[in-house]
Protein backbone atom coordinates (compact mmCIF):
# COMPACT_ATOMS: atom_id res chain seq x y z
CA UNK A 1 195.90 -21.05 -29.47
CA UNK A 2 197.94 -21.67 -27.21
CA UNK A 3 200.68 -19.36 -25.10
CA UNK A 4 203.50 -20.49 -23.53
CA UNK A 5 205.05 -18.12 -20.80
CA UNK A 6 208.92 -17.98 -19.74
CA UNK A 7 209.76 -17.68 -16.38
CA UNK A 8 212.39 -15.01 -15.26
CA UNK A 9 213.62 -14.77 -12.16
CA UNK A 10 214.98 -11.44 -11.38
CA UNK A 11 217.49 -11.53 -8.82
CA UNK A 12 217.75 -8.61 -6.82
CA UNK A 13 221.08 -6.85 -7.17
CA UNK A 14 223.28 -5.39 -4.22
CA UNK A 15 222.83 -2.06 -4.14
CA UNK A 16 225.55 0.52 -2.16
CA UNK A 17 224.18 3.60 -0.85
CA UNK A 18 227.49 6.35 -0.81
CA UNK A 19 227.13 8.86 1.60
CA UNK A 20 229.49 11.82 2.05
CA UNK A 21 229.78 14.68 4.00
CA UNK A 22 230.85 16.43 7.31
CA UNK A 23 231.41 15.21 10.45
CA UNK A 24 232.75 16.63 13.52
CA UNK A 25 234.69 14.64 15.85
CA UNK A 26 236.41 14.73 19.10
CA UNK A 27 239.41 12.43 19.06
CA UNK A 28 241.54 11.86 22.66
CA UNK A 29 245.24 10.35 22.72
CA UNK A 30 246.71 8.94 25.60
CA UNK A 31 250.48 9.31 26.12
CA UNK A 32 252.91 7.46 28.17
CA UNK A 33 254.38 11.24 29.24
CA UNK A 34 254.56 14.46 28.52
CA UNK A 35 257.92 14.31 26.66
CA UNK A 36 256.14 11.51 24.12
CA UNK A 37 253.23 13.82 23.85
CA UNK A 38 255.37 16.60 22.97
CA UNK A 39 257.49 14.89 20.65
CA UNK A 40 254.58 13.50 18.32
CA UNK A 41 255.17 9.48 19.01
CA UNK A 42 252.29 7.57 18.78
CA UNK A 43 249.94 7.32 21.55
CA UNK A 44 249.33 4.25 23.74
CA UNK A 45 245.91 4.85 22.93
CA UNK A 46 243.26 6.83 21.07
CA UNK A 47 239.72 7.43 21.12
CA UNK A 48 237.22 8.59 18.39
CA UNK A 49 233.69 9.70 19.23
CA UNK A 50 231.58 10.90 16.01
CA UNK A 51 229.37 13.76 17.61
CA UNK A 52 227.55 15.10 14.68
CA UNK A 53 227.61 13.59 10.38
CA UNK A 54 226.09 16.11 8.13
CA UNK A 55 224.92 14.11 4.65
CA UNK A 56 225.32 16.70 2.25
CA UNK A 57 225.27 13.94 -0.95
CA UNK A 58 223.58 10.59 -0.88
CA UNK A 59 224.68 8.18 -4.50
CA UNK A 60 222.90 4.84 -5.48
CA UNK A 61 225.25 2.39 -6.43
CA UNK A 62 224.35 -1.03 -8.28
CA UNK A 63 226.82 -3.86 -7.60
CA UNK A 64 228.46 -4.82 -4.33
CA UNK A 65 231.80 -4.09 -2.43
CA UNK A 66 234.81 -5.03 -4.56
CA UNK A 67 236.56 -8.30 -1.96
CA UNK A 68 239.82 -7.06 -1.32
């Protein structure tokens, strides 16, 4: 008797790994003076510095990111 195998080859999906949750953040704007500051224009330049992200849910995701 005789047995014939078929090969598979399994290619390994993308998987995405969602995280959300809480973070806390200090963000600093630069202004050309006070008057622009005061006013609400939009700052010459701006800084973001992530100090602390809480996870508080982690989802499993098959597939990869949609190419916009």
């Amino acid at each position: 008797m005789q047995r014939r195998f078929k090969q598979i080859y399994n290619a390994m999906a993308k998987i995405l790994k969602i995280q959300t949750g809480t973070i806390d953040v200090v963000v600093t704007s630069e202004f050309e003076n006070e008057d622009a500051a005061t006013q609400d224009k939009e700052p010459t330049q701006t800084d973001v510095k992530i100090t602390e992200f809480k996870v508080e849910n982690t989802k499993w995701k098959k597939g990869g990111l949609a190419d916009e």
